[in-house]
N, C-alpha and C. Protein backbone atom coordinates (compact mmCIF):
# COMPACT_ATOMS: atom_id res chain seq x y z
N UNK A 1 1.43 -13.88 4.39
CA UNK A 1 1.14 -12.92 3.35
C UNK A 1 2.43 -12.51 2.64
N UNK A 2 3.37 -12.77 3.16
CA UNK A 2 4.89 -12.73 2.24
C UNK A 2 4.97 -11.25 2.34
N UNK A 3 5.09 -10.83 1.17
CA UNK A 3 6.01 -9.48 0.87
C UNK A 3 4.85 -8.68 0.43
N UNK A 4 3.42 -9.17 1.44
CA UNK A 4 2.33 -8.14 0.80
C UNK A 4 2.35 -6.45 1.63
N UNK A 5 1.10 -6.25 1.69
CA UNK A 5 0.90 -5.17 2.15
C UNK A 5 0.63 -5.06 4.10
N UNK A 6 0.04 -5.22 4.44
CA UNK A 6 -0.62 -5.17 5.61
C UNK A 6 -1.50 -6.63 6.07
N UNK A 7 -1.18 -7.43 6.83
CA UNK A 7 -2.36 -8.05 7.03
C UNK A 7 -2.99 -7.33 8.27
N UNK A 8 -2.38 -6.99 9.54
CA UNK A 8 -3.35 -5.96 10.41
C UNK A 8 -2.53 -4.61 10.86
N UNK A 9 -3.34 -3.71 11.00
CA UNK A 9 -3.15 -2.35 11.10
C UNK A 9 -2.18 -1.97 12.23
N UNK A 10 -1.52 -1.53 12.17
CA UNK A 10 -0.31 -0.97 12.74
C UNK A 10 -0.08 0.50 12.77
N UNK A 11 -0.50 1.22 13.62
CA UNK A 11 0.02 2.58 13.46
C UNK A 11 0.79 2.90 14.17
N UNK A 12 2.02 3.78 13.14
CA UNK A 12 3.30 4.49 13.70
C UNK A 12 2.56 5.74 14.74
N UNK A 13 3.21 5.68 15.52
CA UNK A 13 3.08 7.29 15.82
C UNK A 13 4.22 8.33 15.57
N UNK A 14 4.02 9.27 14.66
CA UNK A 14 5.30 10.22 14.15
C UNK A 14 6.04 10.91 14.82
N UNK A 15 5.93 10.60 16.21
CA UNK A 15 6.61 11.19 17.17
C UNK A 15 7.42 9.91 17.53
N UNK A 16 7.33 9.19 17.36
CA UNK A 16 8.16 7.71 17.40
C UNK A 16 9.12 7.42 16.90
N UNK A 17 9.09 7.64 15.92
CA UNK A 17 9.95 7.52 14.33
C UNK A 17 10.82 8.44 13.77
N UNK A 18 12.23 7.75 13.51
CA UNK A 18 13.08 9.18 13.03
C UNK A 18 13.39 8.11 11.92
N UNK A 19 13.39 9.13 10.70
CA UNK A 19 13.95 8.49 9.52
C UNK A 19 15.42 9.36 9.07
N UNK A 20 15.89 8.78 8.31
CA UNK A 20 17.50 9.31 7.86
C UNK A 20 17.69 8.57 6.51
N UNK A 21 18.72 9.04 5.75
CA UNK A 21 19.43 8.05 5.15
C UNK A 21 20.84 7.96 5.35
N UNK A 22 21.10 6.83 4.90
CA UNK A 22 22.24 5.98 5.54
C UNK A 22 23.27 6.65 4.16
N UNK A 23 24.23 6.29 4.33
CA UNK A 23 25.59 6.78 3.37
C UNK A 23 25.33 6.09 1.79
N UNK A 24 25.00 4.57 1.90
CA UNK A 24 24.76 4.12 1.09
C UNK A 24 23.35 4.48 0.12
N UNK A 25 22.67 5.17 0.42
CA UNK A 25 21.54 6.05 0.14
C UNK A 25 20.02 5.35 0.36
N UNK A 26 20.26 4.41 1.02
CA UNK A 26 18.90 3.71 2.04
C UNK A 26 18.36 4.44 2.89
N UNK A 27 16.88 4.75 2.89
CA UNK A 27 15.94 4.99 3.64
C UNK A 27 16.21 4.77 4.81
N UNK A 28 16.40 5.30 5.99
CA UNK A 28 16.57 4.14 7.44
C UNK A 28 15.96 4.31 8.43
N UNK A 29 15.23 3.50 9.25
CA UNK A 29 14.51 4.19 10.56
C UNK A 29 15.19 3.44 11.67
N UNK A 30 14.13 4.84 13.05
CA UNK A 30 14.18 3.68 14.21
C UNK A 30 13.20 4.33 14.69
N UNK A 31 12.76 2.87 15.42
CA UNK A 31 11.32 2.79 16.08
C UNK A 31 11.55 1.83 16.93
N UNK A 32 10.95 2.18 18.13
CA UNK A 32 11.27 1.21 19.16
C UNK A 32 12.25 0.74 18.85
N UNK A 33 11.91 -0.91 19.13
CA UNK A 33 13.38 -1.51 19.15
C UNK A 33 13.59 -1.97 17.66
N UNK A 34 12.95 -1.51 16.55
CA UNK A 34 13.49 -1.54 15.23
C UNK A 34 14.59 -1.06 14.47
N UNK A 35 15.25 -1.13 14.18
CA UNK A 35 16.55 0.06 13.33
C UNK A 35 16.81 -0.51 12.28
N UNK A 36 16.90 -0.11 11.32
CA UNK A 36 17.59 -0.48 9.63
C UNK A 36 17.01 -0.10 8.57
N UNK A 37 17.25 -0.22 7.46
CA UNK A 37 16.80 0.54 6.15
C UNK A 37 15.13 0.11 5.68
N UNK A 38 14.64 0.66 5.42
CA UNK A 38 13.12 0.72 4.86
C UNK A 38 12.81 0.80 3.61
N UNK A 39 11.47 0.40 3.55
CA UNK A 39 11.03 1.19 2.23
C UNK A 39 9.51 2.18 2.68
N UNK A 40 9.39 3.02 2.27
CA UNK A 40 8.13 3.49 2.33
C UNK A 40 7.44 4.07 1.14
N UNK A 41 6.06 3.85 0.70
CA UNK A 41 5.08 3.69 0.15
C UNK A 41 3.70 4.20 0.09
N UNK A 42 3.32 5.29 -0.64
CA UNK A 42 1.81 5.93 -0.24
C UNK A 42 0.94 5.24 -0.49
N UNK A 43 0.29 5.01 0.34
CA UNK A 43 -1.36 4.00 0.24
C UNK A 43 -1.97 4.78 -0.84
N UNK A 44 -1.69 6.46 -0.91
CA UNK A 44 -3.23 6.72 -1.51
C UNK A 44 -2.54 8.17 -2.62
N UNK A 45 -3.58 8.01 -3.89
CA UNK A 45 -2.68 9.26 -4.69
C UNK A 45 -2.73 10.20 -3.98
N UNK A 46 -1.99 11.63 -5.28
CA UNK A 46 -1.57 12.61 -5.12
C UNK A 46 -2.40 13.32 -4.09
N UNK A 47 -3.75 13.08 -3.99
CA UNK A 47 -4.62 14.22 -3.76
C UNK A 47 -4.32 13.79 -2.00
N UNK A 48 -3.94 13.14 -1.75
CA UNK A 48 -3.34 13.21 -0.17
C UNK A 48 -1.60 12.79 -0.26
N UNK A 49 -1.19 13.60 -0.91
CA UNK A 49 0.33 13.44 -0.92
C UNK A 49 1.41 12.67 1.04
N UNK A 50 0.85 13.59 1.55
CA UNK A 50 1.58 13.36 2.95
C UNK A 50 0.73 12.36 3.93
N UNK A 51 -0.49 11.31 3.45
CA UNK A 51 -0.88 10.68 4.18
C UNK A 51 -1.00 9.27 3.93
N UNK A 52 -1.04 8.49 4.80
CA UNK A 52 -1.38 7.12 4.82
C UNK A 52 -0.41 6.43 4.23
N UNK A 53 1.38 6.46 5.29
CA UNK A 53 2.58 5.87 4.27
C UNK A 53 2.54 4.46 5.37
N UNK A 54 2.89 3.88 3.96
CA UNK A 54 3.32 2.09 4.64
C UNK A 54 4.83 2.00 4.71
N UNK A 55 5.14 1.88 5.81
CA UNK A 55 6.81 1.57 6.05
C UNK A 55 6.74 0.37 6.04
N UNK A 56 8.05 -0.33 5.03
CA UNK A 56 8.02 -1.88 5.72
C UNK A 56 9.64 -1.97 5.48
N UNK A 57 10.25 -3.02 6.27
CA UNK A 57 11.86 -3.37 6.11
C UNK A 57 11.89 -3.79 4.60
N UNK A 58 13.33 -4.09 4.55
CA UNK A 58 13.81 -4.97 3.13
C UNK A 58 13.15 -6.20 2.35
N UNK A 59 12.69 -6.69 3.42
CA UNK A 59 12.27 -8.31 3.88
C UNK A 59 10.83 -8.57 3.26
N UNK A 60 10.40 -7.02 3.34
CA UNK A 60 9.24 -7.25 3.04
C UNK A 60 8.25 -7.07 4.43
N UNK A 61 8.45 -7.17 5.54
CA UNK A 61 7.61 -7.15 6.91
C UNK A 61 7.48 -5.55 7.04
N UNK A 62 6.08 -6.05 7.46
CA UNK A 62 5.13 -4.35 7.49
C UNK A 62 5.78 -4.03 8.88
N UNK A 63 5.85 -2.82 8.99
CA UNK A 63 6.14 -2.22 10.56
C UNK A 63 5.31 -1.30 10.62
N UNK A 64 4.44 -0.80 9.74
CA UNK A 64 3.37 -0.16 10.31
C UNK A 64 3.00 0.87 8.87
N UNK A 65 2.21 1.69 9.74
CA UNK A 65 1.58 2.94 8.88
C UNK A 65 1.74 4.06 9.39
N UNK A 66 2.05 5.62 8.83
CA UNK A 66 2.20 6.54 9.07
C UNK A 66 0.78 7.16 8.85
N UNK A 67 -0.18 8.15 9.17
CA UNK A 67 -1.52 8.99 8.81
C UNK A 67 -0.96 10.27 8.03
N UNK A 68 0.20 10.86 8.64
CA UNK A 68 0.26 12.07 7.82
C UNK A 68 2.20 12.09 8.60
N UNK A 69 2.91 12.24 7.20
CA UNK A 69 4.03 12.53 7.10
C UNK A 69 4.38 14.18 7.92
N UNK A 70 3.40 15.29 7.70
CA UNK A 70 3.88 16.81 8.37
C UNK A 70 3.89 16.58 9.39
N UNK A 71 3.38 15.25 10.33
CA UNK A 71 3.58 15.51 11.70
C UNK A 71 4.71 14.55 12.58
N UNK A 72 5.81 14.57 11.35
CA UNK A 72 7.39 14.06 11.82
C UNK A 72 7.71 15.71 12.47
N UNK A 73 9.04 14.88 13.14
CA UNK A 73 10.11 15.88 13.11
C UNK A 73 10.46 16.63 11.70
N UNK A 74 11.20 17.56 11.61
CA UNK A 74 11.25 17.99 10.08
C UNK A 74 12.78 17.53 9.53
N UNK A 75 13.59 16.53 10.51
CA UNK A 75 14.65 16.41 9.60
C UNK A 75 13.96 14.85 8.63
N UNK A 76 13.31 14.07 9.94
CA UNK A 76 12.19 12.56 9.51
C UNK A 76 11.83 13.08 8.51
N UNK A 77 11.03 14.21 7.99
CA UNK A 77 9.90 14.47 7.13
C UNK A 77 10.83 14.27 6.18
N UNK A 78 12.12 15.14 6.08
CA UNK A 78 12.57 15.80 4.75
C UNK A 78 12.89 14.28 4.09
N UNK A 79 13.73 13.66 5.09
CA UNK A 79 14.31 12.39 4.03
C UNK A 79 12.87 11.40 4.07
N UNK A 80 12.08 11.14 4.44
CA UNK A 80 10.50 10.75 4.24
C UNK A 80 10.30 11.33 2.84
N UNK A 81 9.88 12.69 2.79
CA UNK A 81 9.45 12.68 1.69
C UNK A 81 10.68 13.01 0.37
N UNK A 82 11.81 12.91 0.37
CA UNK A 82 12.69 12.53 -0.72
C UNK A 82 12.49 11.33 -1.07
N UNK A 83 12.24 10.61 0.11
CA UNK A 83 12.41 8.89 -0.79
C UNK A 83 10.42 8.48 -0.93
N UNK A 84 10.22 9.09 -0.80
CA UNK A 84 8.49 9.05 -1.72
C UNK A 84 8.53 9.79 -3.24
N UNK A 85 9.46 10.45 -3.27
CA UNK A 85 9.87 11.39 -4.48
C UNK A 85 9.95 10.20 -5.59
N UNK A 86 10.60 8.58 -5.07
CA UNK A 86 11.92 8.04 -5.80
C UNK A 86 10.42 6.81 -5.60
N UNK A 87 10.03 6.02 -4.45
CA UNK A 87 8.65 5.58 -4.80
C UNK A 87 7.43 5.68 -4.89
N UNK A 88 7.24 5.19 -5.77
CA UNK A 88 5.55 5.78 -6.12
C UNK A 88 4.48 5.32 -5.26
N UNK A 89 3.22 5.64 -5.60
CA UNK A 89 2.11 5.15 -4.28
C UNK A 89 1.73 4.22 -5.24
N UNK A 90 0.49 4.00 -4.56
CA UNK A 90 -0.23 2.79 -5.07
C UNK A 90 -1.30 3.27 -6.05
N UNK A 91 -1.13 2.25 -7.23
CA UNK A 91 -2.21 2.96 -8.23
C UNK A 91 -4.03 2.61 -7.24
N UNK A 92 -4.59 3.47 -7.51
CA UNK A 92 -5.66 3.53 -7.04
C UNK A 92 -6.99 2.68 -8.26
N UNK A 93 -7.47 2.07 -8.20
CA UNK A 93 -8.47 1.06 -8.87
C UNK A 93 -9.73 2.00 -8.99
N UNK A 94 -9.98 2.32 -10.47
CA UNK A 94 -11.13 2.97 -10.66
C UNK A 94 -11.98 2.03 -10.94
N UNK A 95 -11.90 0.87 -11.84
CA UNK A 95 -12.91 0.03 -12.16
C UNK A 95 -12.37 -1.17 -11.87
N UNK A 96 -13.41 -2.49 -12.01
CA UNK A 96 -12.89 -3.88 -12.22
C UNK A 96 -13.28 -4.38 -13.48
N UNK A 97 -12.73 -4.31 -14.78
CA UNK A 97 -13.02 -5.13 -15.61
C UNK A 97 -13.49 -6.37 -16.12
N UNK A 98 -12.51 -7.39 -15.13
CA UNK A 98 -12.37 -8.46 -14.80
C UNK A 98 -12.00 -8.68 -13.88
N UNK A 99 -12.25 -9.99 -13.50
CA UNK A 99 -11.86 -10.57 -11.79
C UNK A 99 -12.17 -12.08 -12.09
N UNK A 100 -11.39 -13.16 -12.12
CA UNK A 100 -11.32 -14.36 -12.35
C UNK A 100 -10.51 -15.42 -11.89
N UNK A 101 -10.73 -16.36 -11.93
CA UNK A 101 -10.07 -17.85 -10.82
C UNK A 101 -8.86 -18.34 -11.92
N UNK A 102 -7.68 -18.21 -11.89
CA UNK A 102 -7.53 -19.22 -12.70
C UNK A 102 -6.51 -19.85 -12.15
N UNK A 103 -6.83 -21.66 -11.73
CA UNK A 103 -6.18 -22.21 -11.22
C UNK A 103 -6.22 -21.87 -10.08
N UNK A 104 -4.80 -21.91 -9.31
CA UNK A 104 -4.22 -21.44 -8.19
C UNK A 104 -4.45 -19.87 -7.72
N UNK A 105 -4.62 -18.87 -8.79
CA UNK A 105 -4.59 -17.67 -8.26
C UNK A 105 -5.44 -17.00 -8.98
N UNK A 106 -5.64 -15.50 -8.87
CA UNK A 106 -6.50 -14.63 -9.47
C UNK A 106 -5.77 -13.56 -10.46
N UNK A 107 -6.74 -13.56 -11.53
CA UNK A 107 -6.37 -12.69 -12.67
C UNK A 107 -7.33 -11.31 -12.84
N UNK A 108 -6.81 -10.03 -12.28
CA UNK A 108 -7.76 -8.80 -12.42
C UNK A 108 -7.28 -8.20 -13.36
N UNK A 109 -8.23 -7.65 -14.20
CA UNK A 109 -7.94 -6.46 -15.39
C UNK A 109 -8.96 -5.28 -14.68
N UNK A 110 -8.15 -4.34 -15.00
CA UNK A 110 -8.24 -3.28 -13.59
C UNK A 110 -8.22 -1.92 -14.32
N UNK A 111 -9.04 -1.17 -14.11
CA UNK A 111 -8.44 0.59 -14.85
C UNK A 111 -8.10 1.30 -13.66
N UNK A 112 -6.76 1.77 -13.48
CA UNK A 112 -6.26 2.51 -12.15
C UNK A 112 -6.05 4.05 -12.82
N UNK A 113 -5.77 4.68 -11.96
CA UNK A 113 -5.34 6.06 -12.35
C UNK A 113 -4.03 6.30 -12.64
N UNK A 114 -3.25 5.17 -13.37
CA UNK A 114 -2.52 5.27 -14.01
C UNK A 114 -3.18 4.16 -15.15
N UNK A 115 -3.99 3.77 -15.72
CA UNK A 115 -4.08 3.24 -16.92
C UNK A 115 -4.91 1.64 -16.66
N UNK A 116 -5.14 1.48 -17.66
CA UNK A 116 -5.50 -0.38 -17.82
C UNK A 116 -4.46 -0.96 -17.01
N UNK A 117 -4.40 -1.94 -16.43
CA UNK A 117 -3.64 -3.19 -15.71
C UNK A 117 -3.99 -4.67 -15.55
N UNK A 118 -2.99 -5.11 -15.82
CA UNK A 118 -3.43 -6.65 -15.75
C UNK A 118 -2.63 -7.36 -14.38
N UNK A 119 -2.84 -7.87 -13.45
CA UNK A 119 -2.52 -8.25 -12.50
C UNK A 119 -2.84 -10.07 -11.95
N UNK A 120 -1.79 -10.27 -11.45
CA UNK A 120 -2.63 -11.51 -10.56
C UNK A 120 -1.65 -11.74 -9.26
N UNK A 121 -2.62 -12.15 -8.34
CA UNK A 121 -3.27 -12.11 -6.99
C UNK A 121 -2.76 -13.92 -6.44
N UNK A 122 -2.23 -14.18 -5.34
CA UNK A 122 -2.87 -15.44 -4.99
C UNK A 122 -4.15 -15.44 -3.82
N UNK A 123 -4.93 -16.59 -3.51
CA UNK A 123 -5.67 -16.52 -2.56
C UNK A 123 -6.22 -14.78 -2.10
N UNK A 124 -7.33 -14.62 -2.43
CA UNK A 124 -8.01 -13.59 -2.16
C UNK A 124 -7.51 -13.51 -0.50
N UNK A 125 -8.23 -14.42 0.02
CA UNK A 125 -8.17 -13.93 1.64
C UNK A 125 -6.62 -13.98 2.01
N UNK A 126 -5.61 -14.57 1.28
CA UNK A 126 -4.14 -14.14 1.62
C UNK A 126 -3.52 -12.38 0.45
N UNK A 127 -4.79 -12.28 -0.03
CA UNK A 127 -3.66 -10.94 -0.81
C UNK A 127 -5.08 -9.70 -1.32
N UNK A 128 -6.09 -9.79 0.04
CA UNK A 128 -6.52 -8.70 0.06
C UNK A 128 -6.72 -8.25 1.55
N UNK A 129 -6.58 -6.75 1.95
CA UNK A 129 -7.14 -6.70 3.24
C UNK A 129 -7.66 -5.47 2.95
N UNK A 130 -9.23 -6.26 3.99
CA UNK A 130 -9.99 -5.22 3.84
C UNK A 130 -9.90 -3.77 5.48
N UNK A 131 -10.33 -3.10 4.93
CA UNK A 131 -9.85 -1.33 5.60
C UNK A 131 -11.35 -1.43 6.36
N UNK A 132 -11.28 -0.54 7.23
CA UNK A 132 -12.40 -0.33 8.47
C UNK A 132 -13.50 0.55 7.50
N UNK A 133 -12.74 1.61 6.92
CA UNK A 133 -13.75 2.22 6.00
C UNK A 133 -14.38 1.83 4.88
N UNK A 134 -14.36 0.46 4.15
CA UNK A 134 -14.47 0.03 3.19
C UNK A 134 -13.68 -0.09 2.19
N UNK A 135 -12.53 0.41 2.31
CA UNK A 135 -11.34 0.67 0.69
C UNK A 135 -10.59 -0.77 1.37
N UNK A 136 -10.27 -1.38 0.36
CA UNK A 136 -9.51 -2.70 0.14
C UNK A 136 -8.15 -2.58 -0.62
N UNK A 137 -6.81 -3.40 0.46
CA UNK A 137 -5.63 -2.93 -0.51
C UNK A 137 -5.02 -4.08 -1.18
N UNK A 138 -4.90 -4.10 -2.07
CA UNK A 138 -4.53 -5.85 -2.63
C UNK A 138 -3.07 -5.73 -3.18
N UNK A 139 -2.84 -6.45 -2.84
CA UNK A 139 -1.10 -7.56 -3.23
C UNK A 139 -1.42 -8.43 -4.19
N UNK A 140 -0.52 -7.47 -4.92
CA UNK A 140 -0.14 -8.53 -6.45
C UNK A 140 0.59 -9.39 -6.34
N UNK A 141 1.18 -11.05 -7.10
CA UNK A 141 2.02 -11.85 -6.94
C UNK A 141 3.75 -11.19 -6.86
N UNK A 142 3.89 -9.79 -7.17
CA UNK A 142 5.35 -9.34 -7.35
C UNK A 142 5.34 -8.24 -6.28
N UNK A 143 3.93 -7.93 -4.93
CA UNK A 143 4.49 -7.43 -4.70
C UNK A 143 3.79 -6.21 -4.20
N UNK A 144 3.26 -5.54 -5.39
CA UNK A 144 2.94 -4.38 -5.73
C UNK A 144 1.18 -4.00 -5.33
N UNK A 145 1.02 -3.02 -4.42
CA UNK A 145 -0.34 -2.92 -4.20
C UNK A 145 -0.74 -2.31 -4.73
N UNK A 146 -2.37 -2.30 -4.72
CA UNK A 146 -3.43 -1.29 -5.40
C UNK A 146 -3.95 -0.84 -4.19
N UNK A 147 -4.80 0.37 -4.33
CA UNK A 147 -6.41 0.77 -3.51
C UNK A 147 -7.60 0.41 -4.43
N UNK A 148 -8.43 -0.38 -3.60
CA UNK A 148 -9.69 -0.31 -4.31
C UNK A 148 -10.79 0.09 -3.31
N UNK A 149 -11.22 1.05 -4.05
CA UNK A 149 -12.49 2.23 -3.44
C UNK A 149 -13.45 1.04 -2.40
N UNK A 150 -14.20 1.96 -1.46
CA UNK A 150 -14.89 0.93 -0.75
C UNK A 150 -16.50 0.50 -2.03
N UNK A 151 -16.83 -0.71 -1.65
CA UNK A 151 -17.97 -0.71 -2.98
C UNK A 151 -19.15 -0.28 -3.49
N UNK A 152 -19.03 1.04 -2.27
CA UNK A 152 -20.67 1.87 -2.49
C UNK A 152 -19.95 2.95 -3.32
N UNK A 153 -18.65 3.22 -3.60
CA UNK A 153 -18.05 4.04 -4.26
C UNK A 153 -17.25 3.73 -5.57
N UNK A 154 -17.90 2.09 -5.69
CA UNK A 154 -17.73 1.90 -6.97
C UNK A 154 -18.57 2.09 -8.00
N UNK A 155 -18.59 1.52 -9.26
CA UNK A 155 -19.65 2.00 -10.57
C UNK A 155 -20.33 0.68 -10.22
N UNK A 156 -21.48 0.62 -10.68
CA UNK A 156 -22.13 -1.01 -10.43
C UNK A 156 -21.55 -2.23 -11.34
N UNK A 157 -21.06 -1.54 -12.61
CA UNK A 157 -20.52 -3.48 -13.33
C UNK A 157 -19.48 -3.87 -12.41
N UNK A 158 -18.46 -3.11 -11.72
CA UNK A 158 -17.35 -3.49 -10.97
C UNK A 158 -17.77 -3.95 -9.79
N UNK A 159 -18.71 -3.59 -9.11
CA UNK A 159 -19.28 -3.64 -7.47
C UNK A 159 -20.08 -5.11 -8.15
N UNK A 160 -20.67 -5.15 -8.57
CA UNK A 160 -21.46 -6.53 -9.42
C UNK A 160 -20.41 -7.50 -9.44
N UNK A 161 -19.10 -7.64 -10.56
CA UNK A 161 -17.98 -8.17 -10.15
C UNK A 161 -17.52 -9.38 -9.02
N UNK A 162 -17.21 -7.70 -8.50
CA UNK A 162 -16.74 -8.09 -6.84
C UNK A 162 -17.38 -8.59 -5.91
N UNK A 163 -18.96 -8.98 -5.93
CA UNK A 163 -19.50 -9.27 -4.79
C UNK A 163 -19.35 -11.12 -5.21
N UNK A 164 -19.33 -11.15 -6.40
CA UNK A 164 -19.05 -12.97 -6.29
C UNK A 164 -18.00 -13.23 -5.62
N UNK A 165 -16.84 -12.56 -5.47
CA UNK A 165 -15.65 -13.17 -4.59
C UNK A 165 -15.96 -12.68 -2.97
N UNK A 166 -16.81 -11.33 -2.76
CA UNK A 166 -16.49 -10.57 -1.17
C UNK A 166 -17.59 -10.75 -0.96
């Protein structure tokens, strides 16, 4: 899955995890036997600010998921949530416009809660994973994930859509 999101679920426990930053102004953890600079990433908008963060190294390799940032230590939290300040979460997928094959990979036109988007995907089953609750998080070719609602909580032209590929 390269430099996607999650292929299986991993949870941090926040009592595990101390984050810092380093001099050079990198994110940095340690966990178990992990140590070095991070990135971390909100799965889900504003309206859950402190929950559901994806830590992954430089590299791109997931090391897991956080549920709720308040239940660090509070020096973890503070530099946690400074460097969520600096990245953004994941736009969240209100509709599917489009959803199409082309060639090698997939082309979605998407309305997120930040705006229209045009995206593409390789291999569905390499750059989507689906969530226990129904919400699906997809990896774009550069990288960059979305949330898409589970599909009883979509509008029907989009859930219509999506059931030719899921």
């Amino acid at each position: 899955m390269g430099a996607g999101c999650m292929k299986t679920e991993n949870w941090i426990d926040p009592r595990e995890i101390r984050f810092y930053h380093r001099p050079d102004g990198w994110l940095a953890a340690e966990w178990g036997n992990r140590r070095g600079p991070v990135t971390a990433r909100r799965l889900f908008p504003v309206s859950e600010p402190d929950g559901m963060i994806l830590i992954r190294d430089l590299d791109g390799e997931v090391w897991g998921m956080i549920r709720r940032a308040d239940e660090l230590d509070p020096p973890s939290r503070q530099a946690l949530r400074q460097e969520l300040r600096i990245n953004p979460y994941m736009p969240g997928i209100r509709s599917v416009t489009s959803l199409q094959r082309k060639n090698q990979q997939f082309e979605w036109v998407v309305l997120t809660d930040f705006g229209h988007m045009r995206f593409y995907t390789d291999p569905l089953y390499e750059s989507v994973l689906e969530r226990p609750d129904g919400r699906r998080v997809i990896t774009d070719k550069s990288g960059q994930c979305y949330v898409l609602p589970a599909d009883y909580d979509l509008d029907k032209k989009s859930a219509k859509k999506l059931k030719r590929w899921f």
